[in-house]
C-alpha atoms as a PDB file:
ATOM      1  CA  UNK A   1      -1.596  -2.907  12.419  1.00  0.00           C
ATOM      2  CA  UNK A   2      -3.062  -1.473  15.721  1.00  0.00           C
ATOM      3  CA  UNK A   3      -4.399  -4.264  17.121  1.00  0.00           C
ATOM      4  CA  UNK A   4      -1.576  -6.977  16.239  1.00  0.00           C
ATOM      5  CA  UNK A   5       1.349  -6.491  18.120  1.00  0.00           C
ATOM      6  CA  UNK A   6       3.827  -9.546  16.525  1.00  0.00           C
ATOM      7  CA  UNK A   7       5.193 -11.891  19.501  1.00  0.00           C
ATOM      8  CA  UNK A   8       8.617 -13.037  19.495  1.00  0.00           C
ATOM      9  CA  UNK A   9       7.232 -16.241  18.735  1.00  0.00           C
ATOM     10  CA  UNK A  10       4.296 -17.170  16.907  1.00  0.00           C
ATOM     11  CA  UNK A  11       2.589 -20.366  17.217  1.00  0.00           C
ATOM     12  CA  UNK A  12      -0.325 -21.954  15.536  1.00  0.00           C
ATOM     13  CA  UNK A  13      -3.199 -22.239  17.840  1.00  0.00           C
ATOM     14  CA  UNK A  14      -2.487 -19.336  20.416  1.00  0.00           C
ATOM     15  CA  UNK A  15      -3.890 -16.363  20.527  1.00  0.00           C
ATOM     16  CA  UNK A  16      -2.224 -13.159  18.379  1.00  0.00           C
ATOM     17  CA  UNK A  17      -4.529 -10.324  18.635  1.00  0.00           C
ATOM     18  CA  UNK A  18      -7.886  -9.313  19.382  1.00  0.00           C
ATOM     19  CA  UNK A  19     -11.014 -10.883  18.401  1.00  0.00           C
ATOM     20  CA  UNK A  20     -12.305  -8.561  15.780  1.00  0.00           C
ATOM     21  CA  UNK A  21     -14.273  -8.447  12.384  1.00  0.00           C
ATOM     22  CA  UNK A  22     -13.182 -10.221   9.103  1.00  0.00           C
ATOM     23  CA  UNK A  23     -10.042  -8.068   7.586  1.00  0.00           C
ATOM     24  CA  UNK A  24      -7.322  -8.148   5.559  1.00  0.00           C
ATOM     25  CA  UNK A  25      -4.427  -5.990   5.945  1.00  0.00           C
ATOM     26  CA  UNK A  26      -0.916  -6.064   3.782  1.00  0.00           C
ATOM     27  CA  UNK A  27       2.081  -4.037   4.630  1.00  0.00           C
ATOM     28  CA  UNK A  28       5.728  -3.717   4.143  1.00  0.00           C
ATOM     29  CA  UNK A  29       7.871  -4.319   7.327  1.00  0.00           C
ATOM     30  CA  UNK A  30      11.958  -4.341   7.866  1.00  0.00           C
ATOM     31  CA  UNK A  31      11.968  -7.870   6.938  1.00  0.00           C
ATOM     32  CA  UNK A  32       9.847  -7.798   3.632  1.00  0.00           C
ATOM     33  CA  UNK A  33       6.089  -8.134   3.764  1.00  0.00           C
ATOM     34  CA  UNK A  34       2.960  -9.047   5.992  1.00  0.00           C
ATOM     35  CA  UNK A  35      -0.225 -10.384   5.612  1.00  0.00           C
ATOM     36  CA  UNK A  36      -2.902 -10.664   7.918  1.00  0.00           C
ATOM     37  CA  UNK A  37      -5.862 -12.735   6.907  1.00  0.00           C
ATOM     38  CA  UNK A  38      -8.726 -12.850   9.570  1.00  0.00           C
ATOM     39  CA  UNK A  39     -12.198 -14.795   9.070  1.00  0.00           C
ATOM     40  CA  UNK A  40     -14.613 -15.255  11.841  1.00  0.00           C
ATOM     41  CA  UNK A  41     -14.996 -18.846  12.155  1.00  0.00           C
ATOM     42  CA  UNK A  42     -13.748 -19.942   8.902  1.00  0.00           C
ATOM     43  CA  UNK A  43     -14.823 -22.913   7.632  1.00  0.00           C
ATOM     44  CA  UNK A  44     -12.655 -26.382   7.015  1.00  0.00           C
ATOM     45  CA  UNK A  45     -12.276 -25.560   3.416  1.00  0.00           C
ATOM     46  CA  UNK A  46     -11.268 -22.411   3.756  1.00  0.00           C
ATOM     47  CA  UNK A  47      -8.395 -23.798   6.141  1.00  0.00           C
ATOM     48  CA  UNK A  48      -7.918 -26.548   3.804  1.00  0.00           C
ATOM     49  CA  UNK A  49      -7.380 -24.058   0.866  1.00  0.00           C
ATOM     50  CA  UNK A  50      -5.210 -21.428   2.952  1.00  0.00           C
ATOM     51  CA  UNK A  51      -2.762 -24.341   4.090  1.00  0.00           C
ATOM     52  CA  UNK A  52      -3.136 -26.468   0.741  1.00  0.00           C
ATOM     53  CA  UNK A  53      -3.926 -24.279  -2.157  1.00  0.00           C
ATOM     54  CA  UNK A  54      -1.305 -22.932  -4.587  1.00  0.00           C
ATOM     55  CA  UNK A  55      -0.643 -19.049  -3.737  1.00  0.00           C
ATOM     56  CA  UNK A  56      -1.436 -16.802  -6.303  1.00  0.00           C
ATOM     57  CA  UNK A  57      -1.500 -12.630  -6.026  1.00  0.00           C
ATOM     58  CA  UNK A  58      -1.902  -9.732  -8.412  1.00  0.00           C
ATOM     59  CA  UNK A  59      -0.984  -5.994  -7.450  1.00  0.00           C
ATOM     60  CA  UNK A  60      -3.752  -3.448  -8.960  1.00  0.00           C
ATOM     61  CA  UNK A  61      -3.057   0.643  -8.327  1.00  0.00           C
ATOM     62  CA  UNK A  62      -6.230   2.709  -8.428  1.00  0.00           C
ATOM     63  CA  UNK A  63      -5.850   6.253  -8.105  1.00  0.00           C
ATOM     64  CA  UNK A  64      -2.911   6.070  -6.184  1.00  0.00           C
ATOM     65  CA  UNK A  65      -3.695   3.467  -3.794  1.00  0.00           C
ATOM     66  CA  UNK A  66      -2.107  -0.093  -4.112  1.00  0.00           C
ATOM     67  CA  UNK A  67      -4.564  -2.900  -3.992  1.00  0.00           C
ATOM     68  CA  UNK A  68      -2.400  -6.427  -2.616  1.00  0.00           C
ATOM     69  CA  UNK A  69      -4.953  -8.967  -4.417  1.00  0.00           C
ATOM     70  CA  UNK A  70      -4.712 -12.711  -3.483  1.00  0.00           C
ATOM     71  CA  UNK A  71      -6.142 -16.523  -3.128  1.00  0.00           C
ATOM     72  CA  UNK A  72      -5.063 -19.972  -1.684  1.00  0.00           C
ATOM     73  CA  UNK A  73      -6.222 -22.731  -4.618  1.00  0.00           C
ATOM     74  CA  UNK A  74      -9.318 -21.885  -5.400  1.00  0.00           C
ATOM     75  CA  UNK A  75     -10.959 -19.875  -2.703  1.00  0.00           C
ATOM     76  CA  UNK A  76     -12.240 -16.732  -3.103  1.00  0.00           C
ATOM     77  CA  UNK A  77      -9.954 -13.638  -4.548  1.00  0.00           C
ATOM     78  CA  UNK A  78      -9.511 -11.089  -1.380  1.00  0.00           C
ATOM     79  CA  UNK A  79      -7.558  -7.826  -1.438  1.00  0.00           C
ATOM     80  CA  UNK A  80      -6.042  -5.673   1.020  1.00  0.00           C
ATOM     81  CA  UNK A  81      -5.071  -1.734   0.190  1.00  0.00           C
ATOM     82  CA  UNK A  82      -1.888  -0.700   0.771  1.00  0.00           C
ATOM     83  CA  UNK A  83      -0.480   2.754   1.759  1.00  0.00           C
ATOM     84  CA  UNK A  84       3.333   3.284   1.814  1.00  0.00           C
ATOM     85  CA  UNK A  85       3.598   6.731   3.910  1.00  0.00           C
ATOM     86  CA  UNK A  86       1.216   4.581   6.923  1.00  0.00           C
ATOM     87  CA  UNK A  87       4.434   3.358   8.054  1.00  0.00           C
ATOM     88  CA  UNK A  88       7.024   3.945   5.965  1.00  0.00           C
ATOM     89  CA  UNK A  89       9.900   1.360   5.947  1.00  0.00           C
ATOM     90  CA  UNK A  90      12.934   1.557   3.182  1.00  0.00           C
ATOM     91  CA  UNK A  91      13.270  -2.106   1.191  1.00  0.00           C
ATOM     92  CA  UNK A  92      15.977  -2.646  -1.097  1.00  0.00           C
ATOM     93  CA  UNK A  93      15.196  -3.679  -4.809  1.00  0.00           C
ATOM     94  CA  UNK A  94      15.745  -7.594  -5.230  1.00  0.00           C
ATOM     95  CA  UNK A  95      18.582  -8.293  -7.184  1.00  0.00           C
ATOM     96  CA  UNK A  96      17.899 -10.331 -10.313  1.00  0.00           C
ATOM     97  CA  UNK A  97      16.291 -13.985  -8.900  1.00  0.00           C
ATOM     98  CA  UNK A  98      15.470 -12.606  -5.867  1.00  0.00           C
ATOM     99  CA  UNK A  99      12.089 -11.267  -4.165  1.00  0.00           C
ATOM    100  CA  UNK A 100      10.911  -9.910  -1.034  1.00  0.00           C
ATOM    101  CA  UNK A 101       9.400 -12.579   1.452  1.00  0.00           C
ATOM    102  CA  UNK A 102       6.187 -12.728   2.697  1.00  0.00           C
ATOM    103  CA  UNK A 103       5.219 -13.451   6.052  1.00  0.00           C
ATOM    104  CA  UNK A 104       1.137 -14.730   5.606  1.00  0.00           C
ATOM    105  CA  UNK A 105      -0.915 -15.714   8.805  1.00  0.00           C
ATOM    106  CA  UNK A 106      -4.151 -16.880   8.821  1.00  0.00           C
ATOM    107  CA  UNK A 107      -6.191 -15.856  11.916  1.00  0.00           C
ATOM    108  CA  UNK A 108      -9.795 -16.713  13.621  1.00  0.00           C
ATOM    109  CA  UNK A 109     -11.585 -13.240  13.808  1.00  0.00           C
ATOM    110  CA  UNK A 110     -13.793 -14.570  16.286  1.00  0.00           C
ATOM    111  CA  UNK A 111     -11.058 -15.773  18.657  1.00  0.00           C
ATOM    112  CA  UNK A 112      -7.970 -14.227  17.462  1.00  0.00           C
ATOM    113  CA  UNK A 113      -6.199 -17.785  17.677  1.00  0.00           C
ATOM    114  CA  UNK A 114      -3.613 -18.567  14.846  1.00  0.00           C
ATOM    115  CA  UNK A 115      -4.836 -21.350  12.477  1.00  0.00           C
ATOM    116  CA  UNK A 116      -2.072 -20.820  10.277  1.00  0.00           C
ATOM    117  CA  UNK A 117       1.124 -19.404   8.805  1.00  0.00           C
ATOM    118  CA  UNK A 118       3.134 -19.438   5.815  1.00  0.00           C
ATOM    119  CA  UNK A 119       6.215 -17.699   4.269  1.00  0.00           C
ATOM    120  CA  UNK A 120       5.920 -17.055   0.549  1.00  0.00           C
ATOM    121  CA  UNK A 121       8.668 -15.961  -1.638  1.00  0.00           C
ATOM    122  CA  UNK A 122       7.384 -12.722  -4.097  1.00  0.00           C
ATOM    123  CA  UNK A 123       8.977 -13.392  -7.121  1.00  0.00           C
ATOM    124  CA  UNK A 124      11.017 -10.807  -8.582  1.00  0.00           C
ATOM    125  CA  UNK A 125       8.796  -8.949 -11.339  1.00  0.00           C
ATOM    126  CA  UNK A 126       6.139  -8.892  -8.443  1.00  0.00           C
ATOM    127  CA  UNK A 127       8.276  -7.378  -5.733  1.00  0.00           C
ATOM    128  CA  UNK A 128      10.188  -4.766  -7.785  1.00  0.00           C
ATOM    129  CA  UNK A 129       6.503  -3.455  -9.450  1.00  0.00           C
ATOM    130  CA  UNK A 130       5.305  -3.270  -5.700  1.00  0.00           C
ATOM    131  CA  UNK A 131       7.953  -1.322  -4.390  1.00  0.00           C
ATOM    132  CA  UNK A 132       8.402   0.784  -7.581  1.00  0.00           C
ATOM    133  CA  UNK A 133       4.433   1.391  -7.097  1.00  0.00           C
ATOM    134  CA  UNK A 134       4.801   1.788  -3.173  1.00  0.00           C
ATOM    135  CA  UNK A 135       7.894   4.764  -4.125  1.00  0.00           C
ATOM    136  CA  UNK A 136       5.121   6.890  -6.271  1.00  0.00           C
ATOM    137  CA  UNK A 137       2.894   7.049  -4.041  1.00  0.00           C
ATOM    138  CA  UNK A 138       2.094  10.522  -3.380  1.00  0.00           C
ATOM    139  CA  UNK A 139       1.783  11.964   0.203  1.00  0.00           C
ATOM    140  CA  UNK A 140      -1.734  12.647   2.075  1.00  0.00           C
ATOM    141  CA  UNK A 141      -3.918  12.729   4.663  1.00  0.00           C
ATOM    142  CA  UNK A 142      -4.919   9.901   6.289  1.00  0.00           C
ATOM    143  CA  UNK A 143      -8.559  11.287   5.850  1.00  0.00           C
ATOM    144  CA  UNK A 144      -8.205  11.229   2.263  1.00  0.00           C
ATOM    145  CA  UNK A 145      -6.362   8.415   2.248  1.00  0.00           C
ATOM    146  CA  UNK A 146      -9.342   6.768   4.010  1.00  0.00           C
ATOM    147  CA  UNK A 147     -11.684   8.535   1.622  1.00  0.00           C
ATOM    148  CA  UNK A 148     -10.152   6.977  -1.379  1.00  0.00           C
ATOM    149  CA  UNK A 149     -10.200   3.517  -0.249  1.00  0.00           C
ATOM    150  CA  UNK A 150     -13.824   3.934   0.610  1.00  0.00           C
ATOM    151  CA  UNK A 151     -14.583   5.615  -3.135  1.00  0.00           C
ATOM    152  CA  UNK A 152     -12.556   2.698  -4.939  1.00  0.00           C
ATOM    153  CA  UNK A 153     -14.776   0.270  -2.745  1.00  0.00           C
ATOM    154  CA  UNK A 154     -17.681   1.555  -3.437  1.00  0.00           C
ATOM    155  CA  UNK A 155     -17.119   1.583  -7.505  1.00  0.00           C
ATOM    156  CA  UNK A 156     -14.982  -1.689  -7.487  1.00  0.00           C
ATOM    157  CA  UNK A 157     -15.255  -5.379  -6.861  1.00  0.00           C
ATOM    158  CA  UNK A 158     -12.705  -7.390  -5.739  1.00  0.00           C
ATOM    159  CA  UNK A 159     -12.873  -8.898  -9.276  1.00  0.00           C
ATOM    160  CA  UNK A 160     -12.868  -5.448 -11.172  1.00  0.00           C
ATOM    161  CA  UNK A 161      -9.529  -5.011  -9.114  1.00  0.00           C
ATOM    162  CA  UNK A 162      -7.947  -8.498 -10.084  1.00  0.00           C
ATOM    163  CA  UNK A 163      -9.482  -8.041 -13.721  1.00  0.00           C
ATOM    164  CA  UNK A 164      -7.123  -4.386 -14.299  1.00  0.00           C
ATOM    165  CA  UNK A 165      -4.129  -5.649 -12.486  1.00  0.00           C
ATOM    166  CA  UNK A 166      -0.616  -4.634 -12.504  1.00  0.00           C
ATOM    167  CA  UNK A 167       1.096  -7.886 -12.380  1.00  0.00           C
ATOM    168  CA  UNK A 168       0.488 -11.415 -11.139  1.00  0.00           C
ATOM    169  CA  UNK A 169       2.119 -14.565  -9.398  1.00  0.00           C
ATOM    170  CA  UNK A 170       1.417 -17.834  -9.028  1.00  0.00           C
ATOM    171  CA  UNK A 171       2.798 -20.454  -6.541  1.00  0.00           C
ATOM    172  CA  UNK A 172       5.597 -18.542  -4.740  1.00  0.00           C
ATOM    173  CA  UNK A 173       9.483 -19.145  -4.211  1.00  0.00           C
ATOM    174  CA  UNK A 174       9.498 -20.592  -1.185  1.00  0.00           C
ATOM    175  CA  UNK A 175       6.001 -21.948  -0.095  1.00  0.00           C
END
């Protein structure tokens, strides 16, 4: 996450990070998970959707790379690969009933400017196959690592991704 450096306090309509291109990036912090979701001038239904829409994700693992899948109601699947040796951070296993939360924000590409923000509960299936997946992930390069991600784009839709999932939630614990 280079170019987001989290605040001590976030708040909707200031400015987080760097105007940049569209991107979606998932990772694993101390505190559970992260998800950055930045559109250049995204459109009212798209915020409508993002703060409105029901939550729903899927986990997909293509040759060794974990693929965080995701909508808000019924806007468009996205995904976001995930490497666990990128920065490595060592998450207990939810007990029984429990799951790992995720912190979601919503950004303006164009401006950088926080539209929104949302912490979703992963429910338990979900967050023990994601860190079970994130533990077997073998070590390498960052060049290959790279290198992969670009391969699996280039044979693999978003939907061929979400279609040969791993596991799926929808709604979340604590929405």
């Amino acid at each position: 996450m280079d170019d987001f450096k989290q605040p001590a306090l976030l708040v909707v309509g200031e400015k987080v990070c760097a105007p940049s291109n569209d991107e979606t990036r998932f990772t694993l912090t101390d505190e559970g998970a992260l998800l950055l979701y930045k559109l250049q001038n995204p459109t009212a239904s798209e915020k409508r959707e993002v703060k409105n829409g029901v939550f729903q994700a899927k986990l997909a693992m293509v040759d060794d790379i974990i693929f965080f899948i995701f909508r808000f109601g019924t806007g468009p699947w996205c995904d976001a690969p995930y490497y666990s040796r990128l920065e490595p951070k060592t998450l207990v296993v939810p007990g029984p009933g429990q799951g790992i939360a995720m912190h979601f924000m919503f950004i303006d590409a164009a401006t950088g400017i926080l539209l929104q923000q949302r912490l979703i509960g992963l429910d338990h299936d979900l967050s023990v196959t994601l860190l079970h997946a994130a533990n077997q992930q073998p070590e390498m390069s960052l060049q290959e690592y790279y290198g992969r991600v670009n391969m699996i784009y280039a044979r693999y839709t978003t939907d061929d991704l979400r279609r040969n999932h791993l596991i799926s939630l929808t709604g979340g614990d604590n929405e």
